[in-house]
Protein backbone atom coordinates (compact mmCIF):
# COMPACT_ATOMS: atom_id res chain seq x y z
CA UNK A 1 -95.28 -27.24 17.56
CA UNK A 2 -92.39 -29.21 15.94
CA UNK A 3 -89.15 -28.64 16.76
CA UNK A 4 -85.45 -28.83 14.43
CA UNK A 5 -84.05 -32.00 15.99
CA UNK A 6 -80.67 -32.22 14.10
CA UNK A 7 -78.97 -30.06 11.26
CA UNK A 8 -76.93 -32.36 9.27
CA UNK A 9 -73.70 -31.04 6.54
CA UNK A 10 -71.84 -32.84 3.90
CA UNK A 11 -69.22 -31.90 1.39
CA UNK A 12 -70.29 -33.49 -1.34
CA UNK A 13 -68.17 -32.86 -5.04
CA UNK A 14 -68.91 -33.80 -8.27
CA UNK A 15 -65.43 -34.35 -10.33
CA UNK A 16 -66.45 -32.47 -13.54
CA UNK A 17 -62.86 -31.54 -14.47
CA UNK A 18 -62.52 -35.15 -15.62
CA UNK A 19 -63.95 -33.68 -18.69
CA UNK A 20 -63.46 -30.30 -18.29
CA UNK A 21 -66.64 -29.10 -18.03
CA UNK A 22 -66.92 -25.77 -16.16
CA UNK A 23 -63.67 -24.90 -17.06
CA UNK A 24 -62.85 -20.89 -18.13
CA UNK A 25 -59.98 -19.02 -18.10
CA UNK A 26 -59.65 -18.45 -14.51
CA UNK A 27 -61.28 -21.82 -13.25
CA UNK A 28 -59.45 -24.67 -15.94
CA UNK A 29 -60.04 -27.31 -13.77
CA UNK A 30 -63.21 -27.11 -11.62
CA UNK A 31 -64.97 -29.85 -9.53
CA UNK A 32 -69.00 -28.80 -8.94
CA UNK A 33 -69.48 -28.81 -5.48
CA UNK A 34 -71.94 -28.20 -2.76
CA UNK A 35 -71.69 -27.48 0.69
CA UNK A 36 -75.29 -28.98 2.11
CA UNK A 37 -77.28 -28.57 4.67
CA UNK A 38 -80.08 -30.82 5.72
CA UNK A 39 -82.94 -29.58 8.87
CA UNK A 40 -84.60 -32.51 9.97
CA UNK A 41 -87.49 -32.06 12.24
CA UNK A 42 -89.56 -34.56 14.63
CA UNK A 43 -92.82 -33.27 12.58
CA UNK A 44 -95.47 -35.93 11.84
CA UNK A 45 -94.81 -35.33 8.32
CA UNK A 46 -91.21 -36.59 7.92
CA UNK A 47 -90.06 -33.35 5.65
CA UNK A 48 -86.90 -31.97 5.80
CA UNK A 49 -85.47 -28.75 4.41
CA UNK A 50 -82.18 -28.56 2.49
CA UNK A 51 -79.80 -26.19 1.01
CA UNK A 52 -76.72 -25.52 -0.59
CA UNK A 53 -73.44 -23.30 -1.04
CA UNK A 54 -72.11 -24.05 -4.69
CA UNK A 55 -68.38 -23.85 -4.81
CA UNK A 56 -65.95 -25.42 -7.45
CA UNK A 57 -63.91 -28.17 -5.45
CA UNK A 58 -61.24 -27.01 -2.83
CA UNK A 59 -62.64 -25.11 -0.30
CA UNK A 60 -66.21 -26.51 -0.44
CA UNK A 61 -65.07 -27.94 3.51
CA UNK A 62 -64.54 -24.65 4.40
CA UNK A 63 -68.08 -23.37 3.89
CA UNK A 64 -69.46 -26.87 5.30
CA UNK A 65 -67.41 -25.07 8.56
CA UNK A 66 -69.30 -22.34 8.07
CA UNK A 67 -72.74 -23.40 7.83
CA UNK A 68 -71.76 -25.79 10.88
CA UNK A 69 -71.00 -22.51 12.88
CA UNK A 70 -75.14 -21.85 12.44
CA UNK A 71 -75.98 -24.87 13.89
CA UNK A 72 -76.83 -23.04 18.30
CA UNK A 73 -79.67 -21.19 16.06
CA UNK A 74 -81.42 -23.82 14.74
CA UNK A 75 -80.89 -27.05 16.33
CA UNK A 76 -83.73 -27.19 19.30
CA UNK A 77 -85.58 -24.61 18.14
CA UNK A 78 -89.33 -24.65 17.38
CA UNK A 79 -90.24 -24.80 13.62
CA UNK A 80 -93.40 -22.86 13.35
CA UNK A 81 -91.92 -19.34 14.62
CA UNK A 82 -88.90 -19.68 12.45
CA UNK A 83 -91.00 -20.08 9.13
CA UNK A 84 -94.01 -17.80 10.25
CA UNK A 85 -91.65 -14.78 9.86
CA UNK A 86 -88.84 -15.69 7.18
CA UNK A 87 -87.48 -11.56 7.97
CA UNK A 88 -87.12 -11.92 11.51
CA UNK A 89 -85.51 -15.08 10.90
CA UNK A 90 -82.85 -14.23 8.07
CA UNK A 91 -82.18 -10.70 10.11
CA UNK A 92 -81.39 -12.81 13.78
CA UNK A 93 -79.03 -15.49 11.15
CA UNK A 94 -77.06 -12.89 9.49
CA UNK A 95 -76.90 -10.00 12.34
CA UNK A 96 -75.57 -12.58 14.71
CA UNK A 97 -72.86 -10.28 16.75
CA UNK A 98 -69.70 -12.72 16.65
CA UNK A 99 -70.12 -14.36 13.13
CA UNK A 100 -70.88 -11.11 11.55
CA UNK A 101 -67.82 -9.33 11.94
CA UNK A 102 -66.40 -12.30 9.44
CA UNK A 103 -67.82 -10.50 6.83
CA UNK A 104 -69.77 -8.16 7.12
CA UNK A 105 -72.50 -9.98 5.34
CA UNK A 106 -70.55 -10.59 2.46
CA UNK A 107 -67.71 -14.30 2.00
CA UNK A 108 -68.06 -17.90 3.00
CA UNK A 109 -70.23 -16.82 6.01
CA UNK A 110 -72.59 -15.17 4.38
CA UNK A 111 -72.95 -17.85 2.05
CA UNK A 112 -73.51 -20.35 4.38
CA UNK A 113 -76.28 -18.43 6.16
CA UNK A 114 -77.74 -18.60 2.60
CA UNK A 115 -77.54 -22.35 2.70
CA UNK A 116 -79.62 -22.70 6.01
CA UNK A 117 -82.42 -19.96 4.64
CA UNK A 118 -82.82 -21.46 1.41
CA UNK A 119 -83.15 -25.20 3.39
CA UNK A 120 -85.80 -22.93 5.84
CA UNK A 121 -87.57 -21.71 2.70
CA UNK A 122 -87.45 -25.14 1.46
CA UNK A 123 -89.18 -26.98 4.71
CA UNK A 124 -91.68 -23.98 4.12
CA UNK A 125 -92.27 -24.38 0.58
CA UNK A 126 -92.94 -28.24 1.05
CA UNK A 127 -94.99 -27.64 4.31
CA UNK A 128 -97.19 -25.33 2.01
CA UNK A 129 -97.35 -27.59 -0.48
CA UNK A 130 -95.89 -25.46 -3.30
CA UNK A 131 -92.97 -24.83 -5.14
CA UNK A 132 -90.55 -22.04 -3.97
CA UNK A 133 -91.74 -19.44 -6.86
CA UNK A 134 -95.22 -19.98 -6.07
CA UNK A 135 -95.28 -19.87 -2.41
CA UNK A 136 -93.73 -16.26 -3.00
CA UNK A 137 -95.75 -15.06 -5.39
CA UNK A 138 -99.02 -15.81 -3.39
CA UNK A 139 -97.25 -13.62 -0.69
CA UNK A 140 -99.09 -10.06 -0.10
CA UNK A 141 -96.95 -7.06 -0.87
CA UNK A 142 -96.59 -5.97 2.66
CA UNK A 143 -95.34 -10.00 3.12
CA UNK A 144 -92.90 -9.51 0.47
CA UNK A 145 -91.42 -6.43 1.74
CA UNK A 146 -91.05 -7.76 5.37
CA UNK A 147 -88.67 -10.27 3.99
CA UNK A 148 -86.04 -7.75 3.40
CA UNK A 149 -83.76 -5.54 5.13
CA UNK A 150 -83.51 -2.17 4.10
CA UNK A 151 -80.57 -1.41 6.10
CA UNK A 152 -77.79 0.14 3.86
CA UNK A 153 -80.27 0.09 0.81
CA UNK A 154 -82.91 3.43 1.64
CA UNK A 155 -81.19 6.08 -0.02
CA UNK A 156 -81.84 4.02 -3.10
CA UNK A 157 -84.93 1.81 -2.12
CA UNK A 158 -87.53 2.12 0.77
CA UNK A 159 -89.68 0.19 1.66
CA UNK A 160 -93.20 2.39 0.64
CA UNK A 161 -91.20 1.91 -2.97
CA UNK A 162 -90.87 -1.48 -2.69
CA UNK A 163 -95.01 -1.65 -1.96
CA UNK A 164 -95.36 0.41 -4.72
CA UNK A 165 -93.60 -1.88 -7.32
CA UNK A 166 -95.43 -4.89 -6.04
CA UNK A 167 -98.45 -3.54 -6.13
CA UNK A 168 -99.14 -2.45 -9.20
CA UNK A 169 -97.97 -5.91 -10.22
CA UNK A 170 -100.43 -7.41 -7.94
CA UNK A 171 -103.67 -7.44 -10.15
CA UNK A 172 -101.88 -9.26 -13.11
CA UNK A 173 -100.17 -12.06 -11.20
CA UNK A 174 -102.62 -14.49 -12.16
CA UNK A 175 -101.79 -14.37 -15.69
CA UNK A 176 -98.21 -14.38 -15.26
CA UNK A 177 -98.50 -17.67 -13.01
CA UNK A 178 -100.30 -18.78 -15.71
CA UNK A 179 -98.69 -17.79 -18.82
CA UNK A 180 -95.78 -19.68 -16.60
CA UNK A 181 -97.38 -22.84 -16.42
CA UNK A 182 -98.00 -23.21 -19.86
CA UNK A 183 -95.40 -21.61 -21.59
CA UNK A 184 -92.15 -21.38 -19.54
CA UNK A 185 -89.05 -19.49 -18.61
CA UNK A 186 -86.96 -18.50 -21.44
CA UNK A 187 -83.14 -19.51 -20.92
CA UNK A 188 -80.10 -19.93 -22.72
CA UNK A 189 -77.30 -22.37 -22.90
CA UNK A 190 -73.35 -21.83 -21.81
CA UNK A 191 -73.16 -25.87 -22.19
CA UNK A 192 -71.28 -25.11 -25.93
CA UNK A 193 -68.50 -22.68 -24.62
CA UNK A 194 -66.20 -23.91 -22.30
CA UNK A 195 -63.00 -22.72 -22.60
CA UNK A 196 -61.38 -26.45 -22.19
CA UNK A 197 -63.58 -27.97 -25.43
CA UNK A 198 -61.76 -28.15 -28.75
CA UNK A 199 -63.03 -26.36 -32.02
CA UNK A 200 -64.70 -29.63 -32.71
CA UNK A 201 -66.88 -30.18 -29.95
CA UNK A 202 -68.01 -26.26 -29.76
CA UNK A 203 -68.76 -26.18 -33.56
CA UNK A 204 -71.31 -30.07 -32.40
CA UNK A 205 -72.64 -28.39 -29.02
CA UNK A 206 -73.10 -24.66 -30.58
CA UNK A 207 -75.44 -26.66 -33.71
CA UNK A 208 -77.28 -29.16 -31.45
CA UNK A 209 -77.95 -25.98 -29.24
CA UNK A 210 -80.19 -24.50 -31.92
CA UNK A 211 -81.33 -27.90 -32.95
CA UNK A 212 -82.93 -27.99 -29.47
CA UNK A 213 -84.25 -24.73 -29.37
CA UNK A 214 -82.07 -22.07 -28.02
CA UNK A 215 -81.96 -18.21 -28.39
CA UNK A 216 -78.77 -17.73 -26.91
CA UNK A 217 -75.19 -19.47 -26.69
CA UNK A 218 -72.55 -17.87 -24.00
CA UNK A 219 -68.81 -18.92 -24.49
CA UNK A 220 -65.89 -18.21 -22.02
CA UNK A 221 -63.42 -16.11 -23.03
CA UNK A 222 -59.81 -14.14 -22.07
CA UNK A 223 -57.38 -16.50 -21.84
CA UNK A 224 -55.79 -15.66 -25.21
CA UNK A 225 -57.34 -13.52 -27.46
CA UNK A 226 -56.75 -14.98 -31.30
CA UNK A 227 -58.29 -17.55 -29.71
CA UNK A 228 -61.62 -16.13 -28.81
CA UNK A 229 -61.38 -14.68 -32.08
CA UNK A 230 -61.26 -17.77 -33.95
CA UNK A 231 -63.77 -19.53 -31.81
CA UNK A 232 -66.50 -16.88 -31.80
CA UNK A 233 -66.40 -17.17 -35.59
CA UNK A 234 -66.84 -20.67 -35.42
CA UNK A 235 -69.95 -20.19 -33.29
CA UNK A 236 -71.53 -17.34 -35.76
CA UNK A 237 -71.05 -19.70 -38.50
CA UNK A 238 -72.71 -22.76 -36.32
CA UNK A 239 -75.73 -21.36 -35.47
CA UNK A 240 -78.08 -18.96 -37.29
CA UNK A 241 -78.11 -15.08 -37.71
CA UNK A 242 -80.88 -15.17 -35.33
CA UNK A 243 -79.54 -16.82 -32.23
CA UNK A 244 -77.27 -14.81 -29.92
CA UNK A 245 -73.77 -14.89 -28.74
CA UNK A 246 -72.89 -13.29 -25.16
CA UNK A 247 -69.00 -13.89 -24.04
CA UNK A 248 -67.92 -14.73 -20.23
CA UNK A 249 -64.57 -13.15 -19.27
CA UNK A 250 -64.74 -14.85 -15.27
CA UNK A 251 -62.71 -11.35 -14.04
CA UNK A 252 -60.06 -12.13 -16.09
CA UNK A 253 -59.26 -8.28 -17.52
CA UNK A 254 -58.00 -5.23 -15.90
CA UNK A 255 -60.32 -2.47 -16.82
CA UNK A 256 -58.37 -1.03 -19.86
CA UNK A 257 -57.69 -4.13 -20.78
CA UNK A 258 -61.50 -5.37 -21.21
CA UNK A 259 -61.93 -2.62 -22.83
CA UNK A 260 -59.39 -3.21 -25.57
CA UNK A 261 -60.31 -7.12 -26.14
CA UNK A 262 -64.24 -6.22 -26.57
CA UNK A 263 -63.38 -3.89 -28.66
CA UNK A 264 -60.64 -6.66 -30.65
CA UNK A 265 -62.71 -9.23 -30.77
CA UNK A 266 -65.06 -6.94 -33.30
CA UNK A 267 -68.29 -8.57 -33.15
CA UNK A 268 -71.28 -5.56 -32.36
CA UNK A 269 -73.52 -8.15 -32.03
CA UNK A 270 -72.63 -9.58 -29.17
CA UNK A 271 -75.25 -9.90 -26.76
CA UNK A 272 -73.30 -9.10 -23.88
CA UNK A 273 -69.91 -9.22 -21.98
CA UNK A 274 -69.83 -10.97 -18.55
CA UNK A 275 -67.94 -10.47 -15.51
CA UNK A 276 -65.29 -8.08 -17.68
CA UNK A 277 -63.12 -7.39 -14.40
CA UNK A 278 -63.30 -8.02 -10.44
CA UNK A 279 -66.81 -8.63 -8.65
CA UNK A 280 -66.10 -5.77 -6.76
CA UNK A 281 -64.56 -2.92 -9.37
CA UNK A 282 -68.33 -0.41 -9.46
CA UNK A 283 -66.20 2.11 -10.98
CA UNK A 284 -64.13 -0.07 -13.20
CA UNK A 285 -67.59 -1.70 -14.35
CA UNK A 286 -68.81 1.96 -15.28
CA UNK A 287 -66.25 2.28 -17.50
CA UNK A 288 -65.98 -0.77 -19.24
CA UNK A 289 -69.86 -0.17 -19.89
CA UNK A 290 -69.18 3.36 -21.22
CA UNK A 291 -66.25 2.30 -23.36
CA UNK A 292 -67.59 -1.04 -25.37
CA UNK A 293 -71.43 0.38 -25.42
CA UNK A 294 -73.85 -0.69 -27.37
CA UNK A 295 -72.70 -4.18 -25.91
CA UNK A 296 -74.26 -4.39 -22.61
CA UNK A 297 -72.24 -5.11 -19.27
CA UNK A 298 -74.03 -8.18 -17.38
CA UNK A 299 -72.40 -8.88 -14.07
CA UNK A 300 -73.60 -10.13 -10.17
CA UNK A 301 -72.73 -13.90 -9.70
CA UNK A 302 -69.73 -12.91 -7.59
CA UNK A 303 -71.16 -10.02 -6.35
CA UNK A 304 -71.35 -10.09 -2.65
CA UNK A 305 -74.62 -8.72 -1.20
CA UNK A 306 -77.48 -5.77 -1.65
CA UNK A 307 -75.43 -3.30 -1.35
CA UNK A 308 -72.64 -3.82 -4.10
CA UNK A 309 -75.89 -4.39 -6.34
CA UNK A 310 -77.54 -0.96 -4.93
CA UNK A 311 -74.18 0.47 -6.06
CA UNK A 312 -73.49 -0.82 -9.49
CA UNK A 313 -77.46 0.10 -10.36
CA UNK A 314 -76.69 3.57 -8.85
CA UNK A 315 -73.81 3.60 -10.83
CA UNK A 316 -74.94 2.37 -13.92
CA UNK A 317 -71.90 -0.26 -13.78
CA UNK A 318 -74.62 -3.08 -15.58
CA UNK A 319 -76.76 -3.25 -17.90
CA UNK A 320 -77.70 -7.20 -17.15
CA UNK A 321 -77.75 -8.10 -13.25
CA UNK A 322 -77.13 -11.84 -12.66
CA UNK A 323 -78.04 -12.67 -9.64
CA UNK A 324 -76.86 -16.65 -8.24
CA UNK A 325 -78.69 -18.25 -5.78
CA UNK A 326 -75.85 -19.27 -3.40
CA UNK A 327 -73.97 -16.13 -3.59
CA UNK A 328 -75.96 -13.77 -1.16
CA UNK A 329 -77.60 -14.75 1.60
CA UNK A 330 -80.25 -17.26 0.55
CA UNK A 331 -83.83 -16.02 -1.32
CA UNK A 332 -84.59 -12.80 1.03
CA UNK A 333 -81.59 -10.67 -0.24
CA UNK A 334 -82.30 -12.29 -3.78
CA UNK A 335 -86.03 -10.84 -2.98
CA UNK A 336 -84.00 -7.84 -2.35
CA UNK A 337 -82.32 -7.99 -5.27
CA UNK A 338 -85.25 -7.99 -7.63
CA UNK A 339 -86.32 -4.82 -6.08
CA UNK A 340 -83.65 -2.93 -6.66
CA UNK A 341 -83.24 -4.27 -10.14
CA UNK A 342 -86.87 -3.57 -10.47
CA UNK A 343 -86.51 0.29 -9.28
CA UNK A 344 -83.70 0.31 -11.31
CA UNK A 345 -85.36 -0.84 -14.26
CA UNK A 346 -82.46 -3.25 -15.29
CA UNK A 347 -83.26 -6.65 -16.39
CA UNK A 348 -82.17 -9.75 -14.20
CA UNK A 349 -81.07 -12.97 -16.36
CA UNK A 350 -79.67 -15.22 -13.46
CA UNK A 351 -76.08 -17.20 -13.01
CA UNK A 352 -76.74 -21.14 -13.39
CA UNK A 353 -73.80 -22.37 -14.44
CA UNK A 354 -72.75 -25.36 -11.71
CA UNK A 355 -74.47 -27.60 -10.07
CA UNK A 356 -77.62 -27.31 -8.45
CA UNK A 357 -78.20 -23.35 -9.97
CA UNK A 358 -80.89 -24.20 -12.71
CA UNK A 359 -82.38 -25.80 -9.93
CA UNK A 360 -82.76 -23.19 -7.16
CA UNK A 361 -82.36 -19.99 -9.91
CA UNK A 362 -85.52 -20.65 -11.76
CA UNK A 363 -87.94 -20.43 -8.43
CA UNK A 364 -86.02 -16.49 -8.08
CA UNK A 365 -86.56 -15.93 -11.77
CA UNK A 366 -90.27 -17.04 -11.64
CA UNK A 367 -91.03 -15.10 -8.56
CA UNK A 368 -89.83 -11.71 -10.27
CA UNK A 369 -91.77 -12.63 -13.33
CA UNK A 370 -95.08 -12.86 -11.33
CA UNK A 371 -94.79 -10.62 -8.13
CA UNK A 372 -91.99 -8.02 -8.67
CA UNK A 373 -90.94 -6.95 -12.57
CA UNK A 374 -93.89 -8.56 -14.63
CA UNK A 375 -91.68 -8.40 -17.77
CA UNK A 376 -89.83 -11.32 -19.87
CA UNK A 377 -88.55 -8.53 -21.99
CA UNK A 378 -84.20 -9.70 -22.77
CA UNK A 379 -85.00 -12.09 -19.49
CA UNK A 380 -83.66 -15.07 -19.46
CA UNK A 381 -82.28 -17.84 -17.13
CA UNK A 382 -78.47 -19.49 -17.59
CA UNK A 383 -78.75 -23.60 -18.43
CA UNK A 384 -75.75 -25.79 -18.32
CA UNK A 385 -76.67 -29.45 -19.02
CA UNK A 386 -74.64 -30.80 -15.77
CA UNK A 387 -75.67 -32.80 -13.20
CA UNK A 388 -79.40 -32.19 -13.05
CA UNK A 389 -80.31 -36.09 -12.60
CA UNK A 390 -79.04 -36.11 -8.97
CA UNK A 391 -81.78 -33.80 -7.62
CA UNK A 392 -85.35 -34.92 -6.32
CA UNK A 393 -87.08 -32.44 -8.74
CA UNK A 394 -84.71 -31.68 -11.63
CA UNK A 395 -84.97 -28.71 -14.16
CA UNK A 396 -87.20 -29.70 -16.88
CA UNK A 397 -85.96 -27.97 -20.29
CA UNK A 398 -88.31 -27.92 -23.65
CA UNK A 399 -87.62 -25.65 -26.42
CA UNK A 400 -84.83 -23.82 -24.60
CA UNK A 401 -87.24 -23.05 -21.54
CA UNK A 402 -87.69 -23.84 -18.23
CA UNK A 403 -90.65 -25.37 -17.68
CA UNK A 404 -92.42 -24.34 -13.90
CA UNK A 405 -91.50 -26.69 -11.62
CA UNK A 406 -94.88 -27.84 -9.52
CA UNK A 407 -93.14 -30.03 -6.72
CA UNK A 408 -93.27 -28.52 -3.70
CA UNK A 409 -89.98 -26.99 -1.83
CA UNK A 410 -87.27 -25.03 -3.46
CA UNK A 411 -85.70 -27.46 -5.65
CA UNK A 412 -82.70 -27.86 -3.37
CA UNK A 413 -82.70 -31.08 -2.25
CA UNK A 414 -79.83 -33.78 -3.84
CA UNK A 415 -80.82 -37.53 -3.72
CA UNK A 416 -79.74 -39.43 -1.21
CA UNK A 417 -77.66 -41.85 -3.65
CA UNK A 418 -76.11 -39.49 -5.27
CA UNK A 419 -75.55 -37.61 -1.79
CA UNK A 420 -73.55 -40.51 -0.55
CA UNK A 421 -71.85 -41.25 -3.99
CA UNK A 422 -70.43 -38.06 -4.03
CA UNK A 423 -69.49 -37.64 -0.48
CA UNK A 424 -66.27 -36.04 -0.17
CA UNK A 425 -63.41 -37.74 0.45
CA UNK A 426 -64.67 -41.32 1.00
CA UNK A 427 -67.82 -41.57 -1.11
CA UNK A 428 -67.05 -44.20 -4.30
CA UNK A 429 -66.96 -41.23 -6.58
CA UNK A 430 -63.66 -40.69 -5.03
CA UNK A 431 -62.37 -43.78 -4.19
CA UNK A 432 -59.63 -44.30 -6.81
CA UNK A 433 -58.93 -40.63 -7.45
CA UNK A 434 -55.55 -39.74 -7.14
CA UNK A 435 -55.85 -35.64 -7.94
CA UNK A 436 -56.79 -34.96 -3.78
């Protein structure tokens, strides 16, 4: 047996509104950040599992807090028991009786519990020797569905439905791994459309993005609305009549009020409108979805747990479900997730867009692909060109796909450099900033 001998945090920021990159119109000025975990064990084999919270800058201390507040479950404890039953362990992390009733299971808690199961998952994933979406997808069905809790979610998802998806995926996952290996995830790009780049630089990035291979272009939108106008025509007349356009509100619109700018902005073709109003508006998603259809609602990288999904599939509030992987919980609510979406029959085309996403996203994407939906039909995965060369195993991009990553672990874990570069407040990235 091998034991956790010390669970180590750091703020660490990346100062991306130098250049604005990131920025929308609710976030014009945000710093990629992530709260980080690292387990260290006393294991012959040196590995260590990390994980992360994403957040945008201020406030990324306050979920280091948070993941700190973990540390009496893990620090001591043996390994082996902790990975041999990934359920047991999530359910004993996010049930805890004090630290629950911060949420319940939903804010900066809950995220942080997400950090120290995707590190878990990580240590696992290396231990195994695979990556993330691999280890998963050689799980059995009965494995899969022990990862999950069902609690809140039956009257729309039990477990002998859950078997029954993954089973009659099971026979064909072969393939799909392999069809993977060769071939690729298919993504698109949001690096053309933030809201802080002139009409310059989006007409360059939205022409280099089909030069390099891309389907699909998504560009912020809402905080005026001539000028979405104007700049969604200069993207249509950028790239060709067969690459698509999807627009990213960031909750910017009262209900009525998304309603009305779809609607102005005239385009049919877009391929869909993002986060139209709050995270947590089921209702007001429903009827943005009614009143701009044929242009699908995608929505879920604020969303806050199972359960708000559960409710927006029940209430046919989304037509694309973007999950994030530092939202939830870590990867067994994701697992979750990709149930419901899968009972649902709604497509999942994952949140990416900061630092670190691409990375962790892709193992979730590649998992459903193989084990739970079997489809690539409208699926794809979020790329934003930011920040990939400080992680040990960055996403690998060729033709607008992700490539499957074969290093084993989760695809968490920063580099130590860039770890201490970015260290926030005293790391040299930070020295002669005056913004603080």
């Amino acid at each position: 047996m091998s034991t956790i001998v010390s669970m180590s945090t750091l703020d660490i920021r990346f100062p991306t509104s130098r250049a604005l990159d990131g920025s929308d119109a609710m976030n014009p000025d945000p710093d990629y950040s992530a709260a980080y975990v690292v387990l260290e064990t006393d294991a012959a084999d040196a590995l260590s599992g990390h994980g992360f919270v994403f957040t945008i800058g201020r406030g990324n201390d306050v979920v280091r807090a948070a993941i700190e507040a973990l540390r009496p479950h893990l620090e001591g404890r043996e390994v082996e028991p902790l990975l041999a039953d990934m359920g047991a362990t999530w359910r004993e992390l996010v049930h805890d009786s004090q630290l629950r009733w911060l949420g319940p299971e939903k804010g900066v808690m809950h995220m942080a519990t997400g950090a120290v199961v995707t590190a878990l998952w990580d240590l696992k994933a290396k231990r195994a020797g695979k990556p993330l979406w691999q280890l998963l997808s050689s799980m059995s069905p009965e494995e899969i569905v022990d990862l999950v809790d069902f609690r809140y979610l039956s009257d729309a998802l039990t477990p002998e439905e859950a078997l029954d998806l993954l089973r009659a995926s099971e026979p064909s996952r072969a393939e799909r791994e392999a069809e993977l290996l060769a071939s690729g995830y298919p993504g698109y790009t949001t690096t053309p459309g933030w809201l802080g780049y002139d009409d310059a630089k989006l007409e360059r990035l939205c022409k280099e993005a089909v030069q390099e291979g891309w389907s699909q272009i998504k560009l912020k939108v809402g905080a005026d609305l001539a000028d979405d106008q104007r700049r969604l025509r200069i993207a249509r007349a950028a790239v060709d009549q067969d690459t698509k356009i999807a627009v990213d509100a960031n909750q910017r619109w009262d209900v009525a009020e998304a309603i009305e700018w779809v609607r102005a902005l005239d385009d049919e073709q877009i391929a869909w409108v993002e986060e139209p109003t709050s995270p947590d508006d089921i209702l007001g998603h429903a009827a943005i979805a009614d009143g701009i259809a044929p242009i699908p609602v995608a929505t879920g990288e604020h969303v806050a747990n199972r359960v708000v999904f559960k409710q927006l599939l029940q209430a046919r509030s989304l037509q694309v479900l973007q999950l994030d992987a530092t939202r939830v919980a870590g990867v067994n609510e994701n697992v979750a997730i990709l149930l419901l979406a899968a009972k649902f029959g709604v497509r999942v085309c994952p949140h990416a867009g900061g630092v670190g996403l691409c990375e962790a996203v892709q193992h979730i994407s590649m998992f459903d692909y193989v084990a739970v939906s079997g489809s690539l039909e409208g699926r794809m995965i979020e790329f934003v060109d930011h920040l990939h060369e400080h992680f040990v195993t960055p996403t690998v991009i060729e033709r607008g796909r992700y490539l499957a990553p074969t290093t084993p672990g989760a695809g968490t874990e920063i580099l130590a450099a860039s770890r201490e570069e970015f260290l926030f407040p005293d790391g040299p990235a930070w020295a002669d900033d005056q913004s603080r």
